[in-house]
C-alpha atoms as a PDB file:
ATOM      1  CA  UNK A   1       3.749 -11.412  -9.714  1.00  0.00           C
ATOM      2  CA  UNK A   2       0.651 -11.655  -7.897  1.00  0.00           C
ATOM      3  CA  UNK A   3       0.652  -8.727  -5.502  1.00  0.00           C
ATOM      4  CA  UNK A   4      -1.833  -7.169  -2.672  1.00  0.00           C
ATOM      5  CA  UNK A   5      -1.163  -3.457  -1.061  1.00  0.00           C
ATOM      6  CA  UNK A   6      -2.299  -3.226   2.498  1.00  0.00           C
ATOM      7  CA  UNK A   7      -2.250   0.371   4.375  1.00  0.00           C
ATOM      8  CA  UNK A   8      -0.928   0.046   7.854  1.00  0.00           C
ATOM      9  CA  UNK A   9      -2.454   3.078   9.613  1.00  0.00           C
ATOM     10  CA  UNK A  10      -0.342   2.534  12.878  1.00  0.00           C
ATOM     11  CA  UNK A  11       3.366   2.590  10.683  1.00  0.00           C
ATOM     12  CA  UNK A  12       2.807   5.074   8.093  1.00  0.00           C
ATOM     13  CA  UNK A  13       3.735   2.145   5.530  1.00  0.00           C
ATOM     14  CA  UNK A  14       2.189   0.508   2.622  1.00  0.00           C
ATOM     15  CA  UNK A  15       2.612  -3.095   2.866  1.00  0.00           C
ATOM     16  CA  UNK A  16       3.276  -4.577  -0.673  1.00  0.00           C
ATOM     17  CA  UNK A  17       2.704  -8.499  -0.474  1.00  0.00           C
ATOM     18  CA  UNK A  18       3.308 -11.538  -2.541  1.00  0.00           C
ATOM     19  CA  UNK A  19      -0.297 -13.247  -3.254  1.00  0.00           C
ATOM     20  CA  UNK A  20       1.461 -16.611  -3.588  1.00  0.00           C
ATOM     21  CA  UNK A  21       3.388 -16.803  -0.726  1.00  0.00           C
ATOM     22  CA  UNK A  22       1.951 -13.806   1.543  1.00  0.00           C
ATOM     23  CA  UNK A  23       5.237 -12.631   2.474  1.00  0.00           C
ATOM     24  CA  UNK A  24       5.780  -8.491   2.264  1.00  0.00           C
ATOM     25  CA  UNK A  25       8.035  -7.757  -0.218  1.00  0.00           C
ATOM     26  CA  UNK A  26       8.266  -4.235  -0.314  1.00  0.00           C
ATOM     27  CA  UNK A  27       7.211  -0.829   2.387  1.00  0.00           C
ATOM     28  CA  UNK A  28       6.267   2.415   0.517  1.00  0.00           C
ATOM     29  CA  UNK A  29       6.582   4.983   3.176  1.00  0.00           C
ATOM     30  CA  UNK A  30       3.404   7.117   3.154  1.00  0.00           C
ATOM     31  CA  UNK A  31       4.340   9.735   5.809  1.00  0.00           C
ATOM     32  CA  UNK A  32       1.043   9.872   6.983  1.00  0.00           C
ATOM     33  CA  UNK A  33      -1.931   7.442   8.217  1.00  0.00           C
ATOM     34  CA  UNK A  34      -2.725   5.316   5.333  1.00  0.00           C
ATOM     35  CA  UNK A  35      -6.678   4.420   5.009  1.00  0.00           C
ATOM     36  CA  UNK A  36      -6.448   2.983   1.822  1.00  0.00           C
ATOM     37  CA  UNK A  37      -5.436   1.883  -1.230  1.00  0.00           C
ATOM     38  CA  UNK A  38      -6.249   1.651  -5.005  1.00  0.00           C
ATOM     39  CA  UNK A  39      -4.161   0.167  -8.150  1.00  0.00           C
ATOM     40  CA  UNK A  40      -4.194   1.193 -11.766  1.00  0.00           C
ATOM     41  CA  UNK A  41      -3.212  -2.369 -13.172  1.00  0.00           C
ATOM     42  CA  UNK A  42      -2.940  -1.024 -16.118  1.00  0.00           C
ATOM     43  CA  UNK A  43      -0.279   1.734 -15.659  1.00  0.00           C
ATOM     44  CA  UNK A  44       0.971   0.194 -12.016  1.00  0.00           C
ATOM     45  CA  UNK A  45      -0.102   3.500 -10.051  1.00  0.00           C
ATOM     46  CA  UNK A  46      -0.904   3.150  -6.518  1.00  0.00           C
ATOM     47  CA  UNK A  47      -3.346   5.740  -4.813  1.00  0.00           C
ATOM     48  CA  UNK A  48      -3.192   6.484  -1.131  1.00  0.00           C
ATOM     49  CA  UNK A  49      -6.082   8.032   1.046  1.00  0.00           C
ATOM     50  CA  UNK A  50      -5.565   9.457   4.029  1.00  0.00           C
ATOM     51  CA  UNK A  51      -6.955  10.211   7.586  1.00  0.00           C
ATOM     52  CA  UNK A  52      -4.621  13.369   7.284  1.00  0.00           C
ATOM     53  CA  UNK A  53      -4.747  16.356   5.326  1.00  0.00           C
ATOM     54  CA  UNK A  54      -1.650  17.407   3.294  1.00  0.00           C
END
Protein backbone atom coordinates (compact mmCIF):
# COMPACT_ATOMS: atom_id res chain seq x y z
CA UNK A 1 0.00 0.00 0.00
CA UNK A 2 1.00 3.35 -0.86
CA UNK A 3 1.37 5.17 2.43
CA UNK A 4 2.43 8.90 3.69
CA UNK A 5 3.19 9.68 7.64
CA UNK A 6 2.25 13.18 8.61
CA UNK A 7 3.22 14.55 12.30
CA UNK A 8 0.39 16.47 13.80
CA UNK A 9 2.16 18.74 16.31
CA UNK A 10 -1.21 20.01 17.89
CA UNK A 11 -2.52 15.99 18.72
CA UNK A 12 0.53 14.25 19.66
CA UNK A 13 -0.38 11.72 16.69
CA UNK A 14 1.24 10.42 13.66
CA UNK A 15 -1.13 10.42 10.90
CA UNK A 16 -0.57 7.26 8.70
CA UNK A 17 -2.43 7.85 5.24
CA UNK A 18 -3.44 5.91 2.22
CA UNK A 19 -1.61 7.61 -0.97
CA UNK A 20 -4.44 6.33 -3.17
CA UNK A 21 -7.29 7.39 -1.52
CA UNK A 22 -5.86 10.00 1.18
CA UNK A 23 -7.88 8.67 3.87
CA UNK A 24 -5.87 8.09 7.49
CA UNK A 25 -5.70 4.74 8.18
CA UNK A 26 -3.89 4.45 11.20
CA UNK A 27 -2.71 7.16 14.56
CA UNK A 28 0.64 6.21 16.22
CA UNK A 29 0.48 8.06 19.44
CA UNK A 30 3.77 9.96 19.89
CA UNK A 31 3.22 11.42 23.40
CA UNK A 32 4.88 14.38 22.55
CA UNK A 33 4.91 17.24 19.70
CA UNK A 34 5.75 15.50 16.58
CA UNK A 35 8.05 17.71 14.06
CA UNK A 36 8.74 15.09 11.84
CA UNK A 37 9.03 12.09 10.27
CA UNK A 38 11.37 9.63 8.41
CA UNK A 39 10.78 5.90 6.94
CA UNK A 40 13.20 3.06 6.52
CA UNK A 41 11.32 1.42 3.45
CA UNK A 42 13.38 -1.09 3.66
CA UNK A 43 12.88 -2.43 7.25
CA UNK A 44 9.35 -0.31 7.76
CA UNK A 45 10.86 1.83 10.77
CA UNK A 46 9.40 5.11 11.37
CA UNK A 47 11.57 7.91 13.12
CA UNK A 48 9.99 10.69 15.10
CA UNK A 49 11.65 14.16 15.95
CA UNK A 50 10.56 16.16 18.40
CA UNK A 51 10.08 19.79 19.70
CA UNK A 52 10.40 18.05 23.22
CA UNK A 53 13.11 16.54 24.98
CA UNK A 54 12.67 13.00 26.45
Amino acid sequence: MNVTHISNMGSGIISVVNGSTNEIVSKISTGHVPLGVAVNHNTDAVYMSSTVDV
